[in-house]
Structures are given as C-alpha cells and as structure tokens.
N, C-alpha and C. Protein backbone atom coordinates (compact mmCIF):
# COMPACT_ATOMS: atom_id res chain seq x y z
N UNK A 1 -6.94 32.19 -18.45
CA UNK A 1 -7.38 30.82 -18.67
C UNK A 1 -8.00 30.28 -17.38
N UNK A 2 -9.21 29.50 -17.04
CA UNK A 2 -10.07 29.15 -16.34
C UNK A 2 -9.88 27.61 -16.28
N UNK A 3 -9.10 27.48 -14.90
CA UNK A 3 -8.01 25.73 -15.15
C UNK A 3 -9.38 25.55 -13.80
N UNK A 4 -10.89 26.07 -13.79
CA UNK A 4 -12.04 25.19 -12.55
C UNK A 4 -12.35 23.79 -13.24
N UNK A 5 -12.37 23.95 -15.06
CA UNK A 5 -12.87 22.79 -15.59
C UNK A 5 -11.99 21.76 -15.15
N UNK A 6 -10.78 21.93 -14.95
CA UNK A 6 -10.13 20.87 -14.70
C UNK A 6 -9.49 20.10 -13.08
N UNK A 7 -10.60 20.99 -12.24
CA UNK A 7 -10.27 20.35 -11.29
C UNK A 7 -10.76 19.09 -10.99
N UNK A 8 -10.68 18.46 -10.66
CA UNK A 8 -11.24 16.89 -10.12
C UNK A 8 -10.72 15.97 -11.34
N UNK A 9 -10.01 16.35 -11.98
CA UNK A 9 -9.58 15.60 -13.17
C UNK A 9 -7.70 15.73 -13.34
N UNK A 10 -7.44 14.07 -13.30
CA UNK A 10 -6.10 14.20 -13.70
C UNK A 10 -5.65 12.88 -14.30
N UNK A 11 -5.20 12.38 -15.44
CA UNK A 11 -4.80 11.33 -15.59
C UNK A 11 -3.86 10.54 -14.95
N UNK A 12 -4.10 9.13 -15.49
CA UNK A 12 -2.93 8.23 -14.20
C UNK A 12 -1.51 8.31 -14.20
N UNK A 13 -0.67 9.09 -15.67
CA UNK A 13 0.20 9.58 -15.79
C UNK A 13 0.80 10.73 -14.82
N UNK A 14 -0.44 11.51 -14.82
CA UNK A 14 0.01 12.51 -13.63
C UNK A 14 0.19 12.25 -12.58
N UNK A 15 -1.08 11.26 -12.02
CA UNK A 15 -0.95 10.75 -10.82
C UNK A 15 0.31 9.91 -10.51
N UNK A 16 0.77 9.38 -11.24
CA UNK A 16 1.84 8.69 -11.34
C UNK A 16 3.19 9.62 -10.84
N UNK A 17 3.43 10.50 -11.66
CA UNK A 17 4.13 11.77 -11.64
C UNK A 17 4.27 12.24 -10.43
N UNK A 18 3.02 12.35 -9.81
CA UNK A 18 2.69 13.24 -8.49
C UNK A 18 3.49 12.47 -7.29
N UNK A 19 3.41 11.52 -7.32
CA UNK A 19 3.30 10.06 -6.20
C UNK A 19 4.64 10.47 -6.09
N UNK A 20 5.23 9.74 -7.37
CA UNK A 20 6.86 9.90 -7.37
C UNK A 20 7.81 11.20 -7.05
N UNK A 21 7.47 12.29 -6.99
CA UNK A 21 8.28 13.76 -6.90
C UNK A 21 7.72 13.49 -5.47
N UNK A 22 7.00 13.21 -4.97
CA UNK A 22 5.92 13.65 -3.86
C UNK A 22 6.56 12.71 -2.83
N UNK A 23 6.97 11.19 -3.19
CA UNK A 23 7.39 10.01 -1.80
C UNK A 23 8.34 9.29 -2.16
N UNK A 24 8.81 9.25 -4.17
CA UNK A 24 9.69 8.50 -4.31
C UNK A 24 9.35 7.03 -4.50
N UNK A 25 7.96 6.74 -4.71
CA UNK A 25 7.57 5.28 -4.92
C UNK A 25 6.77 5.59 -6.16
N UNK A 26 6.83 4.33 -6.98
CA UNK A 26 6.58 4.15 -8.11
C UNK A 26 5.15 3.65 -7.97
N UNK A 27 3.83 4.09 -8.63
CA UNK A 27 2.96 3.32 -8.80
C UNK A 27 2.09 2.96 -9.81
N UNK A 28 1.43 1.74 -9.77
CA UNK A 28 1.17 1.38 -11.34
C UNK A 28 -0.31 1.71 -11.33
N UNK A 29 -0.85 1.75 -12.64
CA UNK A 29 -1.82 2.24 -13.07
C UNK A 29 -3.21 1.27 -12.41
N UNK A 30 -2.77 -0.29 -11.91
CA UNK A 30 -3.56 -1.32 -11.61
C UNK A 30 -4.24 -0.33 -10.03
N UNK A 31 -2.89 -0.28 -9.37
CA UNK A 31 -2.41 0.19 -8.55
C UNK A 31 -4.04 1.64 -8.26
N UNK A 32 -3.78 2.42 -9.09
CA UNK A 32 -4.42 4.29 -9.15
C UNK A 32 -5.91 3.02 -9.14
N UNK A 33 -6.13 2.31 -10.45
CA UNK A 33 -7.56 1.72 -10.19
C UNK A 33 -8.41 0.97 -9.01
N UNK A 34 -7.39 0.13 -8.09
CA UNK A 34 -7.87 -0.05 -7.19
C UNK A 34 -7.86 0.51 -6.59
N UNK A 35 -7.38 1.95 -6.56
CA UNK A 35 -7.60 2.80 -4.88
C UNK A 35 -9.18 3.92 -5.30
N UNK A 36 -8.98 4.07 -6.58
CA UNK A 36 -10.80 4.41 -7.49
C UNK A 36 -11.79 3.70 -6.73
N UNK A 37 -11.64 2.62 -7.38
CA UNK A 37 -12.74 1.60 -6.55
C UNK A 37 -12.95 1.52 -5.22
N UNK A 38 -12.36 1.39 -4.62
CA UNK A 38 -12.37 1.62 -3.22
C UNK A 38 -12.66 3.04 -2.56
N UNK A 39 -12.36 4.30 -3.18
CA UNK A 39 -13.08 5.49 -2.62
C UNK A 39 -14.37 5.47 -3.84
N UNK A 40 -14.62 4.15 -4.65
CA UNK A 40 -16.23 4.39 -5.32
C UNK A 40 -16.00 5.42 -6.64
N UNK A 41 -14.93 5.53 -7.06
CA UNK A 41 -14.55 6.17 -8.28
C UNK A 41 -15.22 5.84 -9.40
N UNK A 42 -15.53 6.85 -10.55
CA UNK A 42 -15.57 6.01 -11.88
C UNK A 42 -14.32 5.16 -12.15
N UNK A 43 -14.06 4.14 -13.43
CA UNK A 43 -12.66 3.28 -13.37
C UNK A 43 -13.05 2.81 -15.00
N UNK A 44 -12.82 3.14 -15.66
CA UNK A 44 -13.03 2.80 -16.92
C UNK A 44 -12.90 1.39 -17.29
N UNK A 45 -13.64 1.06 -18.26
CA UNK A 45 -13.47 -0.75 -18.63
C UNK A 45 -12.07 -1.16 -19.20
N UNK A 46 -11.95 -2.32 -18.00
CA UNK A 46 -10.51 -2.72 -18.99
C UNK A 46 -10.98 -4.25 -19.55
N UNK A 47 -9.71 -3.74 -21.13
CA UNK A 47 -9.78 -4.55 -22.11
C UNK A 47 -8.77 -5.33 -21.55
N UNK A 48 -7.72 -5.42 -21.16
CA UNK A 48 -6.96 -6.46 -20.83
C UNK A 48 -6.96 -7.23 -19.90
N UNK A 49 -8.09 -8.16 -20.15
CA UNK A 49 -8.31 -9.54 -19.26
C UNK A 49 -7.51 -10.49 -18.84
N UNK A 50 -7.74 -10.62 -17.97
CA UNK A 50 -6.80 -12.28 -17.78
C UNK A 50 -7.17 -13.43 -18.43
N UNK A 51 -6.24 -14.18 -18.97
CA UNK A 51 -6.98 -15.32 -19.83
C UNK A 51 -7.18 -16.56 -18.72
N UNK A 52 -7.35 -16.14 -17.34
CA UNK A 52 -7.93 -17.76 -16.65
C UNK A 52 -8.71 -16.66 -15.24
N UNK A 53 -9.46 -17.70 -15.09
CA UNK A 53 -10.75 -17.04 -14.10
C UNK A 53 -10.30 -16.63 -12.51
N UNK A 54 -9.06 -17.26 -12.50
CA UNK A 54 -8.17 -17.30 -10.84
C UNK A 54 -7.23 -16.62 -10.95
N UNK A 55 -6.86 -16.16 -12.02
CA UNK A 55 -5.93 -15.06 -12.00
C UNK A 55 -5.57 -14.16 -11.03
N UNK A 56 -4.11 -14.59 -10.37
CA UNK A 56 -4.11 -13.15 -8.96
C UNK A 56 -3.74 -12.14 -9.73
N UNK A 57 -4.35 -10.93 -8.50
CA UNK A 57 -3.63 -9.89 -8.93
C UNK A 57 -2.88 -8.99 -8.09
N UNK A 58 -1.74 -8.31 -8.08
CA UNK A 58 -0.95 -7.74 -6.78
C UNK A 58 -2.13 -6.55 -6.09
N UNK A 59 -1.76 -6.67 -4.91
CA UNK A 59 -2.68 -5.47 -3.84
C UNK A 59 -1.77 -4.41 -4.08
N UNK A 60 -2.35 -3.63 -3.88
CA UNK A 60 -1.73 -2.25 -3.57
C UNK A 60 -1.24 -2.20 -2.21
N UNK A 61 -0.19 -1.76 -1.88
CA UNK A 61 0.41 -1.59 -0.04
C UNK A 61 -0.08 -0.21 0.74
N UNK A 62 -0.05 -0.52 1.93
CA UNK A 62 -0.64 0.89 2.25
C UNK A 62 0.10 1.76 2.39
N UNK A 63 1.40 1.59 2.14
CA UNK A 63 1.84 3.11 2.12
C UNK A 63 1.74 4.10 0.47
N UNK A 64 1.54 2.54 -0.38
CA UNK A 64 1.21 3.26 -2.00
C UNK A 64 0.02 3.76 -2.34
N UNK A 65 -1.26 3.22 -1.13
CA UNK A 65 -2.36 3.68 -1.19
C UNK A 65 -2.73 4.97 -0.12
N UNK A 66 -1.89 5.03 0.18
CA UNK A 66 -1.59 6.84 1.32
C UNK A 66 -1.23 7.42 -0.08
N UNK A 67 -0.25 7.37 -0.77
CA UNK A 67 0.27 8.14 -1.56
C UNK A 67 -0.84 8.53 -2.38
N UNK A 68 -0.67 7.60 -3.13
CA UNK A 68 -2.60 7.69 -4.19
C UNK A 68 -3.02 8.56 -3.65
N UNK A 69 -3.73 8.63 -2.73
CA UNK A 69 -4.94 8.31 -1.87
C UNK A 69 -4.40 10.46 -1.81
N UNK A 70 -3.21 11.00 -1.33
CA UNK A 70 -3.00 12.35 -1.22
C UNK A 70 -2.60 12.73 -2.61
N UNK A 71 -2.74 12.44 -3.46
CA UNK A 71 -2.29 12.73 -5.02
C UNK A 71 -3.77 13.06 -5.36
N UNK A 72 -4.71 12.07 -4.77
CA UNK A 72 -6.00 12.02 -4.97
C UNK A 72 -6.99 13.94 -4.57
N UNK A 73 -6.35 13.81 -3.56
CA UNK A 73 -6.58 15.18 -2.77
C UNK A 73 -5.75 16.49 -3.12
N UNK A 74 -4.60 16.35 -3.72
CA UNK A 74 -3.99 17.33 -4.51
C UNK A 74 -4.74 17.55 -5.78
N UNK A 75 -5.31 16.76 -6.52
CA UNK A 75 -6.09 17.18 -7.39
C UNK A 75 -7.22 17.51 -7.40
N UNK A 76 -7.89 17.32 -6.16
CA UNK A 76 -9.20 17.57 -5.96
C UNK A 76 -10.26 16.22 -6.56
N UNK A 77 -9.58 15.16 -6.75
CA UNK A 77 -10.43 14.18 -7.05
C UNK A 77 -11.64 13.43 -5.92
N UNK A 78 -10.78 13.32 -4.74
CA UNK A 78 -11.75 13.58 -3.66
C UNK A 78 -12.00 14.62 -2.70
C-alpha cells in the first residue's frame, strides 16, 4: 500500500490526537484553524458564524501553537 498520497494530509481529529499523546494539551479545532492561517494554509469555510459582528474569539497560546505547529511537521503538512 502506497500511504505518499497521504502525506501532507491529516484531519483535525488526528491532529488533535497527535498534540495530546505528544504534550498532553488539549487542542481545539478553532485552535488547528488559526495556526492554518497563519502558516497561509487552505482552512475550509465555516458555517458556524457568530451571530454579532464583535464577537471575540479565544487566541491560541504559544505553547498550543508549538504543538500544532510540530504535529504540523509530523505530518508533513509543512
């Protein structure tokens, strides 16, 4: 079996998965999207809007975006 198609590809479940066995911190899916955007990722459209225009939203911390960020590189996403 030829697992090249699937390098650079992993869902946020996995990534999720990875983080946690890997540092023991939990991270959320908001979380995997803003660290996309920020290395210029694709990030798929989200349907779940905020219903007011000022809506905060939590940052990611930098030690959850180290984690990402080598989950990112275990998969070959960057």
């Amino acid at each position: 079996m030829d697992l090249s198609e699937f390098k650079g590809k992993a869902t946020y479940e996995q990534i999720k998965t990875y983080v946690l066995e890997q540092t023991g911190l939990k991270v959320s899916s908001l979380y995997i999207a803003q660290i996309k955007k920020k290395c210029g990722l694709d990030v798929g459209e989200n349907f779940n809007l905020p219903k007011s225009e000022n809506a905060r939203q939590p940052q990611c911390t930098p030690e959850k975006e180290e984690a990402i960020m080598q989950a990112f590189r275990h998969f070959g996403i960057i």
